[in-house]
Protein backbone atom coordinates (compact mmCIF):
# COMPACT_ATOMS: atom_id res chain seq x y z
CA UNK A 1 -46.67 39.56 -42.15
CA UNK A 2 -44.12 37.80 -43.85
CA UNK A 3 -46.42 34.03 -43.82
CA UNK A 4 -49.01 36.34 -45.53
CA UNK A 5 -46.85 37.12 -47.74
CA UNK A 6 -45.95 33.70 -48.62
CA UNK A 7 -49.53 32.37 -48.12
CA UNK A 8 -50.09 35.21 -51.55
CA UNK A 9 -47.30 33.83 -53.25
CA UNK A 10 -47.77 29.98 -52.51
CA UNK A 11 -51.91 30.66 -53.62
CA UNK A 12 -51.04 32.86 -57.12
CA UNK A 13 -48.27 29.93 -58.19
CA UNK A 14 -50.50 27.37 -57.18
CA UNK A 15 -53.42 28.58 -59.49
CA UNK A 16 -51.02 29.94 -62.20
CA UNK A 17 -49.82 25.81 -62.50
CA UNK A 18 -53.12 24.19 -62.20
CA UNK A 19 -54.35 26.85 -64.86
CA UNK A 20 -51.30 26.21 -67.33
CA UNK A 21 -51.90 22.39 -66.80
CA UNK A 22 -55.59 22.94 -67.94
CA UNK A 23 -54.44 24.94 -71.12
CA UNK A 24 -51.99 22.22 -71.73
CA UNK A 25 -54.61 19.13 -71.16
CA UNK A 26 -57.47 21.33 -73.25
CA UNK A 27 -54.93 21.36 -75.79
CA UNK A 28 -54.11 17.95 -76.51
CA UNK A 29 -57.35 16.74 -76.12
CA UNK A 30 -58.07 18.86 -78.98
CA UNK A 31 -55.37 17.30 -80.87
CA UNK A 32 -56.24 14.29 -80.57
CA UNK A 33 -59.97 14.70 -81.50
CA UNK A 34 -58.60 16.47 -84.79
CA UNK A 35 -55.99 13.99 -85.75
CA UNK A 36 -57.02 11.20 -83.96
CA UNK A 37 -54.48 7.87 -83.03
CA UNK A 38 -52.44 9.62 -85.70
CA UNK A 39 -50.90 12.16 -83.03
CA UNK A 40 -49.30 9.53 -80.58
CA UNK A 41 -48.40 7.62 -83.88
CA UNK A 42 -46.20 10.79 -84.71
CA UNK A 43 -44.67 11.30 -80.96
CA UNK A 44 -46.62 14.48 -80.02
CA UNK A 45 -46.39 14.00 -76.57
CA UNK A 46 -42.19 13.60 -76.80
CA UNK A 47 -40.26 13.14 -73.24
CA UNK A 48 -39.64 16.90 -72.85
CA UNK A 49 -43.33 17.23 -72.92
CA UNK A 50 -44.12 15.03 -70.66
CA UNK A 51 -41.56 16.10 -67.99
CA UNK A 52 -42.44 19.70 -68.44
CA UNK A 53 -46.36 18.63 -67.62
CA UNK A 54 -44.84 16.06 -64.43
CA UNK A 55 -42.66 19.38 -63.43
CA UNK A 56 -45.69 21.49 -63.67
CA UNK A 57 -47.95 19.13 -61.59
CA UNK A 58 -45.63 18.67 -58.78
CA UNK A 59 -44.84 22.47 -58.68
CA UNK A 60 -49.12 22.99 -58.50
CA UNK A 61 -48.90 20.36 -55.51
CA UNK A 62 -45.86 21.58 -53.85
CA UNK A 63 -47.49 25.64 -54.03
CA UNK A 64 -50.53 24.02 -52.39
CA UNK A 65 -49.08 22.46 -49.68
CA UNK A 66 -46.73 25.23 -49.00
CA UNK A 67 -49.99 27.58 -48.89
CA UNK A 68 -51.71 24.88 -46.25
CA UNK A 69 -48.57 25.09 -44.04
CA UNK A 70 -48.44 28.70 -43.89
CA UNK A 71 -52.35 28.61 -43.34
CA UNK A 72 -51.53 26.29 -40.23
CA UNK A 73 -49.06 28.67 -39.16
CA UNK A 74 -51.40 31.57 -39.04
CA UNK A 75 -54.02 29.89 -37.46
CA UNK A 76 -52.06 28.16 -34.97
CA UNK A 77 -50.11 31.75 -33.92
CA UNK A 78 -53.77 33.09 -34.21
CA UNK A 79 -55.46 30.50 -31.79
CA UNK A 80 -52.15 30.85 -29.55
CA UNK A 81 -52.82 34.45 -29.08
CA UNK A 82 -57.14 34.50 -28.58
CA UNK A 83 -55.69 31.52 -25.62
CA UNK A 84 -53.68 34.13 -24.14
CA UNK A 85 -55.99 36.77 -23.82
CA UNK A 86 -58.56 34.87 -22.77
CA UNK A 87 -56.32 33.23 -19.99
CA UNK A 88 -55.40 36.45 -18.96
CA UNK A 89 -58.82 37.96 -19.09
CA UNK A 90 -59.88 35.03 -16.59
């Protein structure tokens, strides 16, 4: 129950990141089609930025993989018990 759980959590963070990192990209590509060279010129995209969009990336990654592990884990405990039964059943 509790790797379901998890497997929720990992899946709604994962998609929460990747959809903040879209909003984020859509955002300065529409920057820079209004203002043009003019926007890196002026430091726009400043060091904080830039970590905050790294941070966000490898937090989307991390929530991925963390939802692929727990997916292994319920299939493996799944395939573990259909062996069992049909072991027994033989």
């Amino acid at each position: 129950m509790l790797t379901f759980v998890l497997m929720g959590a990992f899946f709604l963070l994962s998609g929460v990141a990747s959809i903040d990192l879209y909003v984020v990209l859509k955002a300065n590509i529409d920057l820079f089609q209004k203002y043009g060279t003019a926007v890196i010129d002026d430091g726009a995209r400043g060091g904080l930025k830039i970590a905050t969009e790294l941070g966000m990336t490898v937090l989307s990654i991390l929530c991925f993989v963390l939802f692929i592990v727990c997916e292994r884990i319920v299939v493996d405990r799944l395939t573990a018990t259909l062996r069992d039964v049909t072991v027994e059943s033989t």
